[in-house]
Protein backbone atom coordinates (compact mmCIF):
# COMPACT_ATOMS: atom_id res chain seq x y z
CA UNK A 1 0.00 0.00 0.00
CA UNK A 2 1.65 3.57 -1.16
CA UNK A 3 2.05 6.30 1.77
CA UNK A 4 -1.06 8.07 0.27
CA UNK A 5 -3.43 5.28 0.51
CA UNK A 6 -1.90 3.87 3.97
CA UNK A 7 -2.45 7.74 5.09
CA UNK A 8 -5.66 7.69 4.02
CA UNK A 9 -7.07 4.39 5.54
CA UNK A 10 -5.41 5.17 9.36
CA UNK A 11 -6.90 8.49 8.69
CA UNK A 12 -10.11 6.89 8.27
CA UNK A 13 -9.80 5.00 11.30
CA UNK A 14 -10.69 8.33 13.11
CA UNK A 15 -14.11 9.22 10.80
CA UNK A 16 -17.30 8.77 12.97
CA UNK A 17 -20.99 7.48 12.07
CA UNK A 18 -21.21 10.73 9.89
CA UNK A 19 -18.20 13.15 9.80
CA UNK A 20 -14.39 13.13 9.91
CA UNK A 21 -11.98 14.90 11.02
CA UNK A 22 -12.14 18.96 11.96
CA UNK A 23 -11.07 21.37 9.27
CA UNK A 24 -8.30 24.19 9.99
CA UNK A 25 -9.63 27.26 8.92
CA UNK A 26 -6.47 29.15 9.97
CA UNK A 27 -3.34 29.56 7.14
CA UNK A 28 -2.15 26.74 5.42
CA UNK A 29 1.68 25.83 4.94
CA UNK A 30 1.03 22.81 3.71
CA UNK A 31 -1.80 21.58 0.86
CA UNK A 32 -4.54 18.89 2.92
CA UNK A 33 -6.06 16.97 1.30
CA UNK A 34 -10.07 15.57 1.88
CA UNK A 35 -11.14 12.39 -0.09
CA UNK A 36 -14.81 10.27 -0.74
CA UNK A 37 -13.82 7.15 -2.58
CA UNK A 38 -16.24 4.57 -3.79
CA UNK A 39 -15.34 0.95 -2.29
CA UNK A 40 -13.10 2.26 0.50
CA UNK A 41 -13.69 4.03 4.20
CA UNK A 42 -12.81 7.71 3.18
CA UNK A 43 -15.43 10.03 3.78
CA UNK A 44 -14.56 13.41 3.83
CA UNK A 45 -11.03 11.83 5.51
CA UNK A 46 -7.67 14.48 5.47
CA UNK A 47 -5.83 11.81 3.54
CA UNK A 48 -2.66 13.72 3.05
CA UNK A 49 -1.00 16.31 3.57
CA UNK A 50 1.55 17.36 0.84
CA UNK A 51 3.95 20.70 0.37
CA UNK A 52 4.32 22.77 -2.72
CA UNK A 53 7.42 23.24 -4.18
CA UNK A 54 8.38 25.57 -7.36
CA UNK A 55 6.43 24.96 -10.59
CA UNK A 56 7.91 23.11 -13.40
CA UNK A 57 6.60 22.81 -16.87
CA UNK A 58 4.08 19.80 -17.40
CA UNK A 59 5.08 17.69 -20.30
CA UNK A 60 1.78 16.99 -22.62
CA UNK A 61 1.69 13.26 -21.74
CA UNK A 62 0.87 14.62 -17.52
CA UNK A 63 -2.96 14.92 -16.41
CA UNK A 64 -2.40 18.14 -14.45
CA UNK A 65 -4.86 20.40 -12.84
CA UNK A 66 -4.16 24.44 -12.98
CA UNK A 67 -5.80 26.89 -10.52
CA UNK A 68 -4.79 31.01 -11.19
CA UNK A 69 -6.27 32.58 -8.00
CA UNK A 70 -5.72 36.05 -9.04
CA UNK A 71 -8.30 35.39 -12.13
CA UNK A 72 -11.99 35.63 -9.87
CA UNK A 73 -15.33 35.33 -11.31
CA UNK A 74 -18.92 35.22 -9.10
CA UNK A 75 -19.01 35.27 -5.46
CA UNK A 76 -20.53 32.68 -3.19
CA UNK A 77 -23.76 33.12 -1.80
CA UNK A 78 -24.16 29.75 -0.46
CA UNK A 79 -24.62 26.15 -0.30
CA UNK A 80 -27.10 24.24 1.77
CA UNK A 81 -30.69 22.01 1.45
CA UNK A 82 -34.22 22.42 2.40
CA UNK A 83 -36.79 22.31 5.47
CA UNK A 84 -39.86 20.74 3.91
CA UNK A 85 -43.09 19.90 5.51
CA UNK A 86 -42.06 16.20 5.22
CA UNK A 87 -38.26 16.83 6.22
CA UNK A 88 -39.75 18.47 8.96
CA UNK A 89 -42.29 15.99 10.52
CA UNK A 90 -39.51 13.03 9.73
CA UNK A 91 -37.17 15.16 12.36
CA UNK A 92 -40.03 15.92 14.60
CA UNK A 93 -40.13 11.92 14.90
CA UNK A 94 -36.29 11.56 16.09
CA UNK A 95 -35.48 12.07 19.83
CA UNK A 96 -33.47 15.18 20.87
CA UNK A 97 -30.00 13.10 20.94
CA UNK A 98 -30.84 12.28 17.41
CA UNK A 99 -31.80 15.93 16.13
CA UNK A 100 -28.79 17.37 17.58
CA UNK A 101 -26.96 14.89 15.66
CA UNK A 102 -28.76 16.10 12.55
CA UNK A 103 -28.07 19.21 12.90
CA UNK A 104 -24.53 18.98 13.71
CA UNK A 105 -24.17 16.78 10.83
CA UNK A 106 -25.37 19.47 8.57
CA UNK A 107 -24.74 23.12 10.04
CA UNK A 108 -21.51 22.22 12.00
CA UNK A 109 -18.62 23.69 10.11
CA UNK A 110 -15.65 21.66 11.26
CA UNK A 111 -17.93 18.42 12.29
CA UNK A 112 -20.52 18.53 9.56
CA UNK A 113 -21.36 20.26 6.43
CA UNK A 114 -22.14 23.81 7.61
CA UNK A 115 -24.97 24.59 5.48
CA UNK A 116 -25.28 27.91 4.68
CA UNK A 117 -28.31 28.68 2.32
CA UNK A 118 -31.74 27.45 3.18
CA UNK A 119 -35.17 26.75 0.89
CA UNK A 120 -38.77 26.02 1.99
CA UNK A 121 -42.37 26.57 0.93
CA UNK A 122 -45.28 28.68 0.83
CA UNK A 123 -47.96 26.75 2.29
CA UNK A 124 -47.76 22.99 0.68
CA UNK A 125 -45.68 20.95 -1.90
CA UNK A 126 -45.91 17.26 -2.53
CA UNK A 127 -43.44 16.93 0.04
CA UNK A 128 -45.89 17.10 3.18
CA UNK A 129 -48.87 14.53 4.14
CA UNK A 130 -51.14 16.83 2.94
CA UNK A 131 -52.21 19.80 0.98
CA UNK A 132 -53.03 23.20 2.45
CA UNK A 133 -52.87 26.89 2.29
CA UNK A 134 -52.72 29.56 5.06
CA UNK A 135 -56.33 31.28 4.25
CA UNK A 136 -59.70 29.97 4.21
CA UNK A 137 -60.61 28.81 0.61
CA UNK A 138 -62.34 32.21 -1.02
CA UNK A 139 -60.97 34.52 0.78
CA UNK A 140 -59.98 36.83 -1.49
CA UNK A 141 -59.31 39.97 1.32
CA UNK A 142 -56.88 37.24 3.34
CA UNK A 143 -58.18 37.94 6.42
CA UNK A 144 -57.68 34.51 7.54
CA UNK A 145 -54.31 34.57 6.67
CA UNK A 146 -52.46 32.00 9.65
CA UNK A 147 -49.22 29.94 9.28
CA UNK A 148 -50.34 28.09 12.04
CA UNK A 149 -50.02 24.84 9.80
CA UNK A 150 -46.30 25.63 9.92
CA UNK A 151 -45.77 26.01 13.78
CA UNK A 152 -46.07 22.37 14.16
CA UNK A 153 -43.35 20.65 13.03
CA UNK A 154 -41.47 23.15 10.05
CA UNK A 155 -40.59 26.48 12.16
CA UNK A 156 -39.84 24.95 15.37
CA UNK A 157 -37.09 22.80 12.92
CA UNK A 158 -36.25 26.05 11.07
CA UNK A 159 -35.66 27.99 14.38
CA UNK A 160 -33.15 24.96 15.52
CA UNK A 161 -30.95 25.14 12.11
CA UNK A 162 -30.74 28.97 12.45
CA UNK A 163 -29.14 28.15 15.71
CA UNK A 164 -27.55 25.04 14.77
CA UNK A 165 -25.97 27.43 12.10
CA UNK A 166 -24.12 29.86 14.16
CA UNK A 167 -27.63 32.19 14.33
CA UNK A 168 -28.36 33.06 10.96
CA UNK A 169 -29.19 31.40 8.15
CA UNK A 170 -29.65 32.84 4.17
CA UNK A 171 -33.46 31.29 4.24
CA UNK A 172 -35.83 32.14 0.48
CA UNK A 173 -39.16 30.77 -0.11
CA UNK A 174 -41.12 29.27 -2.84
CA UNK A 175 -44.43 28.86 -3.76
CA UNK A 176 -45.51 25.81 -5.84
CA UNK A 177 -49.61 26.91 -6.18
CA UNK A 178 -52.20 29.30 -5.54
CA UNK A 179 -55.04 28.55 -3.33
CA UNK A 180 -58.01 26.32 -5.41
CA UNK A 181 -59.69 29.35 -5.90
CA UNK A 182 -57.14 31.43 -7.56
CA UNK A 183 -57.12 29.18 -10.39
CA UNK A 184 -58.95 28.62 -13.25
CA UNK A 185 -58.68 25.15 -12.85
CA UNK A 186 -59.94 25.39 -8.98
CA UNK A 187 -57.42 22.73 -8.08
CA UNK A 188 -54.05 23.09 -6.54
CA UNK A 189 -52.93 20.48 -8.10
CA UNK A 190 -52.42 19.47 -11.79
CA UNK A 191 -51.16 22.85 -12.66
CA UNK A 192 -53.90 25.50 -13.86
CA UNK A 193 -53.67 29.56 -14.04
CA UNK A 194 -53.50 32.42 -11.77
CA UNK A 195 -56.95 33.91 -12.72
CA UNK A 196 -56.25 38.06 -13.33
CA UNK A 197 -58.52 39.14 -10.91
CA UNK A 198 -56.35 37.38 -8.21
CA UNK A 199 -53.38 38.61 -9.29
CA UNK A 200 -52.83 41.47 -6.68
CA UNK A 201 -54.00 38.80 -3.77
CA UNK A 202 -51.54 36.22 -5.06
CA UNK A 203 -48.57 38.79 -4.63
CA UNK A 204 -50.25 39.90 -1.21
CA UNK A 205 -49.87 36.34 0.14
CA UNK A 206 -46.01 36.39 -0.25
CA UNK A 207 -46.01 39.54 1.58
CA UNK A 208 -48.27 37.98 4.22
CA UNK A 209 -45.99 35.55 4.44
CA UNK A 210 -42.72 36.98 4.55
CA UNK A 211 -44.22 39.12 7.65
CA UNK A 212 -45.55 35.94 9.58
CA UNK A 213 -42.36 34.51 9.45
CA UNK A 214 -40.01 37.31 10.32
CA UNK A 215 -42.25 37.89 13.08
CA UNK A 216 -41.68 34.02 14.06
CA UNK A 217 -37.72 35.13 14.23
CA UNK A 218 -36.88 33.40 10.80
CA UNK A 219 -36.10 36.39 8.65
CA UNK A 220 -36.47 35.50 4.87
CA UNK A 221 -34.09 36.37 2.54
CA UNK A 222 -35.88 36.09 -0.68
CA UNK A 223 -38.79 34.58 -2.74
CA UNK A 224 -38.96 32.66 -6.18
CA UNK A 225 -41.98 33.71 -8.13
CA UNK A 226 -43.13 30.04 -8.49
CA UNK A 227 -41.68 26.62 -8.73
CA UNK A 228 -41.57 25.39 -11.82
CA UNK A 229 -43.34 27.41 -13.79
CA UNK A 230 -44.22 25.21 -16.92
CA UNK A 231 -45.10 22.12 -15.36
CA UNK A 232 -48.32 20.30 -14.78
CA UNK A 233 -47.48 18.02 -11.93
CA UNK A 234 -49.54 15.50 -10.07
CA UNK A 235 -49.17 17.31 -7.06
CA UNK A 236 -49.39 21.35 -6.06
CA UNK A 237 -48.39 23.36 -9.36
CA UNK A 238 -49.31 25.98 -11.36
CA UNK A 239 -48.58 27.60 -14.80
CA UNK A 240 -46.94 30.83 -15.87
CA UNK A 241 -45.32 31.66 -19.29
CA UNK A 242 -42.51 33.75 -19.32
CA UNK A 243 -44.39 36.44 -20.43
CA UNK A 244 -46.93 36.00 -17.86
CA UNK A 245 -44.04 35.43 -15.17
CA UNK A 246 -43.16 39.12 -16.43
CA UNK A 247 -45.92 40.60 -16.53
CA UNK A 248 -47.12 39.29 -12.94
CA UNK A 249 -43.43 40.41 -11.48
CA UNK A 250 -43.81 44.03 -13.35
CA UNK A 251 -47.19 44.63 -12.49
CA UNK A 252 -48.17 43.37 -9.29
CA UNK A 253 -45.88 41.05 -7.36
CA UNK A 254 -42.75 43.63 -7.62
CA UNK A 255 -44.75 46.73 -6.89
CA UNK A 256 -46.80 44.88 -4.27
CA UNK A 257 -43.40 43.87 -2.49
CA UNK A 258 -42.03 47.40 -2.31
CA UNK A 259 -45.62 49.25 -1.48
CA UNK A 260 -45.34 46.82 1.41
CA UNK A 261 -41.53 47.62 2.70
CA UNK A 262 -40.09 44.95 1.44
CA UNK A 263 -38.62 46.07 -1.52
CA UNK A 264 -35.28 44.82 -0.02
CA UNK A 265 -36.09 41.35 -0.29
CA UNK A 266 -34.67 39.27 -3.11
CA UNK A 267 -36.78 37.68 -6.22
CA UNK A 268 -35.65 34.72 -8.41
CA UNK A 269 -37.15 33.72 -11.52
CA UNK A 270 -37.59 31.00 -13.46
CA UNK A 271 -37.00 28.44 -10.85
CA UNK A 272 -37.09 25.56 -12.69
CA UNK A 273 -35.00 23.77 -15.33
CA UNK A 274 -31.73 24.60 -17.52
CA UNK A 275 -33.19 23.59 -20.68
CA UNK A 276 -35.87 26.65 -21.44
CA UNK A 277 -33.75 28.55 -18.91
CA UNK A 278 -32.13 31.04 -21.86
CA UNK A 279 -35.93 31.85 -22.93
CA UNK A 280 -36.73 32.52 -19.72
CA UNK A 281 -34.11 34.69 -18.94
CA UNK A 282 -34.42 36.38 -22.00
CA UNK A 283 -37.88 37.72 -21.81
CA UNK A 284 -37.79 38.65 -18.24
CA UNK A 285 -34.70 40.52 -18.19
CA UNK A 286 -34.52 42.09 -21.59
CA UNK A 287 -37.66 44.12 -19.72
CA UNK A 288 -36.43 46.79 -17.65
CA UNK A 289 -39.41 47.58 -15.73
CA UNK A 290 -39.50 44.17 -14.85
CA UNK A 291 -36.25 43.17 -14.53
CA UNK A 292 -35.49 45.91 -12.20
CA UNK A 293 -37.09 43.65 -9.68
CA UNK A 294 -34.77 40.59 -10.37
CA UNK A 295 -32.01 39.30 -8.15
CA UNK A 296 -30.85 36.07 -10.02
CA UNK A 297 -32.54 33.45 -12.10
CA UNK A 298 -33.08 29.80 -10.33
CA UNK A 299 -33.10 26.38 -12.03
CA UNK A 300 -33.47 22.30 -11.11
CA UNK A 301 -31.51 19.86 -12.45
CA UNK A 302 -34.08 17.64 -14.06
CA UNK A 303 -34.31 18.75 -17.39
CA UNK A 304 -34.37 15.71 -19.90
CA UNK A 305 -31.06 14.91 -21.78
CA UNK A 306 -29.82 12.02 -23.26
CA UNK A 307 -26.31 11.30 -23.35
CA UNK A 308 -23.24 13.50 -22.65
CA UNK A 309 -23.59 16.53 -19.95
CA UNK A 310 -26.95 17.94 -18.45
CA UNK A 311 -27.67 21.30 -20.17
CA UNK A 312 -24.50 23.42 -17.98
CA UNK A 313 -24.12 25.50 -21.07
CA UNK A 314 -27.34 27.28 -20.68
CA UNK A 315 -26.73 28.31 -17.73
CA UNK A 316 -23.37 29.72 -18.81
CA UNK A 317 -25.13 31.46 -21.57
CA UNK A 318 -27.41 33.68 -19.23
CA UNK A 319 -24.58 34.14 -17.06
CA UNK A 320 -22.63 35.66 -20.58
CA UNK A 321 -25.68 37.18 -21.74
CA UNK A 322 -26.87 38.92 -18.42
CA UNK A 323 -23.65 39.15 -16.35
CA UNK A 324 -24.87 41.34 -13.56
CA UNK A 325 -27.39 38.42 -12.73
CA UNK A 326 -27.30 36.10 -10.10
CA UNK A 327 -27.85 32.17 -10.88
CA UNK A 328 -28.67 29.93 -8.06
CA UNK A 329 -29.36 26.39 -8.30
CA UNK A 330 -32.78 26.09 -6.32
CA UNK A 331 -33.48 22.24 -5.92
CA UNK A 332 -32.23 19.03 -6.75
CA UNK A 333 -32.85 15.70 -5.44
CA UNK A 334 -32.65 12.23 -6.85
CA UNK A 335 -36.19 10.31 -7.61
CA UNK A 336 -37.88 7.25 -7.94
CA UNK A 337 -36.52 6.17 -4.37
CA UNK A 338 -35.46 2.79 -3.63
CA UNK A 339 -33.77 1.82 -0.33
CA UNK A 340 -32.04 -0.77 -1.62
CA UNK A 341 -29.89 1.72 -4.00
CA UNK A 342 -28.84 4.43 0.01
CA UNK A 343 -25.14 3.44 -0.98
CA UNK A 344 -25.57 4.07 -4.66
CA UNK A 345 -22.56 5.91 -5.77
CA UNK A 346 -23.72 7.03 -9.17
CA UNK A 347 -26.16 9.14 -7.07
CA UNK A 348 -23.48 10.84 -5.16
CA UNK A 349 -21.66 11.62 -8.46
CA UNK A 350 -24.24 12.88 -9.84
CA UNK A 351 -24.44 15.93 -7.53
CA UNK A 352 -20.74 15.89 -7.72
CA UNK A 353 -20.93 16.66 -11.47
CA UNK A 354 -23.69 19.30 -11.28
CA UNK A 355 -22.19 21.17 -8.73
CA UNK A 356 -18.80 21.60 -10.57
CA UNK A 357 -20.14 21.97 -13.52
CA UNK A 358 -22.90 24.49 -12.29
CA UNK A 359 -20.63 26.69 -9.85
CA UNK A 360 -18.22 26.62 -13.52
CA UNK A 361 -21.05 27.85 -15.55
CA UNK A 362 -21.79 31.15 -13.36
CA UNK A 363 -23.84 29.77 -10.47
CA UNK A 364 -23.55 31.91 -7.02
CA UNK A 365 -25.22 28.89 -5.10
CA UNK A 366 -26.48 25.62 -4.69
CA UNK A 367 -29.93 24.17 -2.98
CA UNK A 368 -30.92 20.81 -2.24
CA UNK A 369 -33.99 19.70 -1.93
CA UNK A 370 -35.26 17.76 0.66
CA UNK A 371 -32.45 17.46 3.98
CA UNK A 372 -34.39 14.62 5.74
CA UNK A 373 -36.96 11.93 4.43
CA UNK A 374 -38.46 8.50 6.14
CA UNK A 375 -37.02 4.94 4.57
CA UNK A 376 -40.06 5.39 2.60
CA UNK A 377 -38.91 8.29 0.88
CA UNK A 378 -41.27 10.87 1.90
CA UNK A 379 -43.96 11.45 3.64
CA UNK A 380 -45.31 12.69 0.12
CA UNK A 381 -48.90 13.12 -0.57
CA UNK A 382 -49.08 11.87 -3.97
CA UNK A 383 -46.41 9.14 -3.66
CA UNK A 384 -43.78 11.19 -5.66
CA UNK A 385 -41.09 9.32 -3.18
CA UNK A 386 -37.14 10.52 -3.74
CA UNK A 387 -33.95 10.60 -2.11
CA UNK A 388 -32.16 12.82 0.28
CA UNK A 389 -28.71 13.10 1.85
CA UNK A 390 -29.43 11.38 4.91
CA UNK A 391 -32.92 9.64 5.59
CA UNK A 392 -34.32 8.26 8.95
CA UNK A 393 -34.94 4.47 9.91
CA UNK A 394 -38.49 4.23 11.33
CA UNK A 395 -37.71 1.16 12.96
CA UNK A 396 -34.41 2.00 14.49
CA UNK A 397 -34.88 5.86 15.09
CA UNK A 398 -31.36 6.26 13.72
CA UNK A 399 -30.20 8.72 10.33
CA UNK A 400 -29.13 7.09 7.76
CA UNK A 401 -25.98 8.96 5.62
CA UNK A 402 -25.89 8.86 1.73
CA UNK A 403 -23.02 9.04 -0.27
CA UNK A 404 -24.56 11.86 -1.50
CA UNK A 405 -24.07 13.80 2.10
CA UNK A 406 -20.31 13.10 1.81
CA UNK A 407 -19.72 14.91 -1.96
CA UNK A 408 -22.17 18.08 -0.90
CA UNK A 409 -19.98 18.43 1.84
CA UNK A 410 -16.68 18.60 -0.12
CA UNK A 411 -18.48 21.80 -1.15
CA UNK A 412 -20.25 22.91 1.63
CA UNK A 413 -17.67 22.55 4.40
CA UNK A 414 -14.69 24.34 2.58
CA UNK A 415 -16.14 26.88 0.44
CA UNK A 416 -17.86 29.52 2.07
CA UNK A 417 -19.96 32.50 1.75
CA UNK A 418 -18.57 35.86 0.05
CA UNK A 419 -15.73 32.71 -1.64
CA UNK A 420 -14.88 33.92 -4.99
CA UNK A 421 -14.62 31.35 -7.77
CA UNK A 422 -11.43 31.30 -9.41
CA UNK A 423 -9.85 29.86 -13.04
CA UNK A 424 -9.17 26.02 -12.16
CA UNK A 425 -9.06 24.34 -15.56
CA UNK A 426 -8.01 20.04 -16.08
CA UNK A 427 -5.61 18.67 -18.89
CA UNK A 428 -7.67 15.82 -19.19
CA UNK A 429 -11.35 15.15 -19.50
CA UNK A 430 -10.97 12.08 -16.69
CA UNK A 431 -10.74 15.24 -14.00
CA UNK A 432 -13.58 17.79 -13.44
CA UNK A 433 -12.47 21.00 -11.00
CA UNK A 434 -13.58 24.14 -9.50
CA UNK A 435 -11.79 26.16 -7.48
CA UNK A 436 -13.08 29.05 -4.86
CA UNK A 437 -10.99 31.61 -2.31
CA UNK A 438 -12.45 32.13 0.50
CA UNK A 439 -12.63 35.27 2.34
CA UNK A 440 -9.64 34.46 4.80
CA UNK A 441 -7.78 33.27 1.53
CA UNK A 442 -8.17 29.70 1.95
CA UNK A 443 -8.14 28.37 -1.27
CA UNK A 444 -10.17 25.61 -2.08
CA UNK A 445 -10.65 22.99 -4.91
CA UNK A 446 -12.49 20.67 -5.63
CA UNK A 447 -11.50 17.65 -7.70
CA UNK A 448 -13.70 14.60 -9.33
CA UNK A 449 -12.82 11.29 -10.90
CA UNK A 450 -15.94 9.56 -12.42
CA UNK A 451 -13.93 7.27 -14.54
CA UNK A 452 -12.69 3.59 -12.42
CA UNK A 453 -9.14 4.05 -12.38
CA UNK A 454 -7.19 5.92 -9.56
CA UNK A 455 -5.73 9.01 -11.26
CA UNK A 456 -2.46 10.81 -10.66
CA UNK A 457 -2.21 14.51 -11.31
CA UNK A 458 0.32 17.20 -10.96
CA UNK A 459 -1.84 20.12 -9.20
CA UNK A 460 -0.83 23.97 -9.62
CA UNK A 461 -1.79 27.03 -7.88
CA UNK A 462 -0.06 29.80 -9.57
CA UNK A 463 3.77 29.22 -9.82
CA UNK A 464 3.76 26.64 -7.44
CA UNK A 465 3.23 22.96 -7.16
CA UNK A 466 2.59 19.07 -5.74
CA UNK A 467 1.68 15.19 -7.13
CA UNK A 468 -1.62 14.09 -5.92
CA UNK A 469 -3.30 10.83 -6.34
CA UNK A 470 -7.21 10.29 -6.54
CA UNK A 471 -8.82 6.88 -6.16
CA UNK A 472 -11.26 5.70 -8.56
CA UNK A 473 -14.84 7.02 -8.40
CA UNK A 474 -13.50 9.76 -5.81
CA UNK A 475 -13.92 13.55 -4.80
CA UNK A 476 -11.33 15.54 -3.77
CA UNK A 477 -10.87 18.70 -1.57
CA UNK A 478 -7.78 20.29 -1.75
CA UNK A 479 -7.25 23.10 0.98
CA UNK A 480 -4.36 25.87 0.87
């Protein structure tokens, strides 16, 4: 066994049921580096530790990964998950030794993943045992407005991450319906319009909402106008065009928001996937009156492709075409759940390659989807079932950790908010990078080998330089 590998595995020796070992955040002399590997015990282990010498010239036949720091692009906003209805009534379920374990394992910065962005809902999503609003249906005045559905089980959780999280928390919101009655279809579900005449009360409700929470002590951040936008789901969803999207930010929900005082708060559009994303983006923003109003565009990851990459380069193209705006990658989450396939690496990799490849493209953060679900996969009210990082055993009481929670946190735990992305480029198409400075100047980069060989790759930062090894089906952090 080589003195990386035999490194690695005593290193290993040390990991716990869910973390490893505590991450310096002071200077660096030397280069550490944190390994995942497929088929071995590292998880998020400090498998080596290696010094930099003087940079020498890579001949053609080396796989060699470059990182300029002093070439910056978009700055961090964050990287974290999201409190559900059903994430929330899964942790309501777990006794206290068990929560604080949860949120340790994903708010702790040097023990767990220390999530730093935040998503959840405006009233219902498929994601909760059952469908409601905050208003009695017909009430067009909201007079009945209440959150009180939420007080059970989602902002008692919320409340505990802010505090798991150091005390505050970058926390949006997202709406996946109207009430029935806003609709022409009447339904909640099976997507439908926003009739006109309930325009004004639709954009009301946000601002209804936004209030009821902050005055819980959960201050929101931002809103997305809806959640995907142009599809007709089983569950809650609802219709817009992009010109209707416009026209419904421009005219009402935009003006509504700053009549009301909270013209500070942020607004994503789109919010759904990268393949119409460009169209999107396009009509909304080439509207000044309307995209005045606009912090960033959001998209999901489940756009269909077949073969090759998911559809990174659109994003890159609004990020080209619109430069001052903000992308943010809103949900993702792997489906058709089967708890036979927890362990499956080619999950894990999969959020491995988006993230990369999405953070590469322009994005300024990265969102989850659901942070906790049963070994059932939900509770979902229309059976829509799907994976998350870590799940609970109903049996046992105890979490259960992913792969997948391992690779987010090879993000999550070393870049930080206000990190700037910076020029990180690989010789050969085996490697994917990124590469992000944090404020303190930690320099960190990220490193992925999908392919089934261990790789070995001559890594640069500026005029200076190491060997590093990667095992087969791996991610890498390096930290300088």
């Amino acid at each position: 066994m080589n003195l990386i590998f035999r490194t690695a595995f005593l290193a290993s020796a040390l990991i716990s049921a869910n973390v490893t070992q505590a991450v310096d955040t002071g200077p660096q002399k030397t280069l550490q580096v944190y390994t995942t590997a497929k088929d071995t015990k590292l998880r998020l282990t400090l498998s080596d530790k290696l010094s930099l010498k003087p940079a020498q010239q890579a001949p053609e036949t080396d796989t060699a990964i470059f990182v300029n720091p002093d070439k910056r692009y978009q700055t961090l906003l964050g990287i974290g998950g999201a409190i559900t209805d059903a994430s929330a009534e899964v942790y309501a379920t777990l006794d206290q030794k068990t929560q604080r374990e949860f949120m340790q394992a994903y708010y702790d910065q040097d023990k767990g993943l220390g999530y730093s962005l935040l998503r959840t809902t405006i009233h219902s999503s498929d994601f909760a045992s059952s469908s409601y609003t905050y208003i009695e249906e017909g009430d067009k005045a909201l007079n009945t407005f209440d959150i009180t559905p939420d007080k059970k089980h989602r902002i008692p959780m919320i409340k505990q991450a802010i505090r798991a999280a150091g005390g505050s928390i970058t926390t949006y919101a997202s709406p996946w319906s109207a009430p029935a009655f806003m609709k022409d279809t009447n339904n909640m579900l099976q997507g439908g319009k926003l009739l006109p005449e309930y325009r004004d009360t639709w954009a009301t409700y946000f601002t209804k909402f936004i209030r009821a929470y902050e005055q819980e002590g959960i201050p929101i951040w931002g809103i997305t106008v809806q959640n995907e936008p142009m599809a007709k789901q089983t569950w809650e969803s609802m219709i817009f065009t992009a010109e209707e999207e416009r026209d419904f930010l421009k005219n009402h929900l935009g003006p509504i928001m700053h009549t009301s005082g909270l013209g500070d708060k942020k607004i994503i559009v789109w919010d759904h996937n990268r393949d119409l994303i460009t169209h999107r983006a396009n009509t909304i923003l080439s509207d000044p009156e309307a995209a005045k109003y606009v912090w960033g565009v959001g998209f999901h990851w489940y756009e269909t492709w077949t073969g090759g990459q998911p559809m990174f380069g659109n994003v890159a193209e609004v990020k080209q075409a619109f430069p001052h705006i903000n992308l943010l990658l809103t949900e993702a989450t792997v489906e058709k759940f089967d708890a036979a396939r927890y362990h499956h690496w080619p999950n894990a990799e999969r959020y491995g390659n988006s993230i990369v490849n999405d953070f590469n493209a322009g994005a300024a953060g990265w969102t989850d989807w659901n942070m906790l679900l049963d070994d059932k996969g939900g509770p979902n009210h229309v059976s829509n079932f799907c994976f998350a990082p870590i799940h609970a055993d109903s049996k046992t009481g105890k979490l259960i950790y992913t792969p997948t929670y391992y690779y987010l946190g090879h993000f999550s735990r070393f870049i930080r908010p206000e990190a700037q992305r910076v020029s990180a480029v690989s010789s050969r198409s085996v490697l994917q990078t990124t590469s992000f400075i944090n404020a303190d100047n930690q320099l960190a980069t990220v490193v992925l080998n999908l392919s089934d060989a261990a790789v070995t790759y001559r890594f640069y930062i500026g005029t200076q330089e190491t060997t590093v090894t990667i095992p087969a089906r791996a991610i890498q952090t390096l930290v300088y």
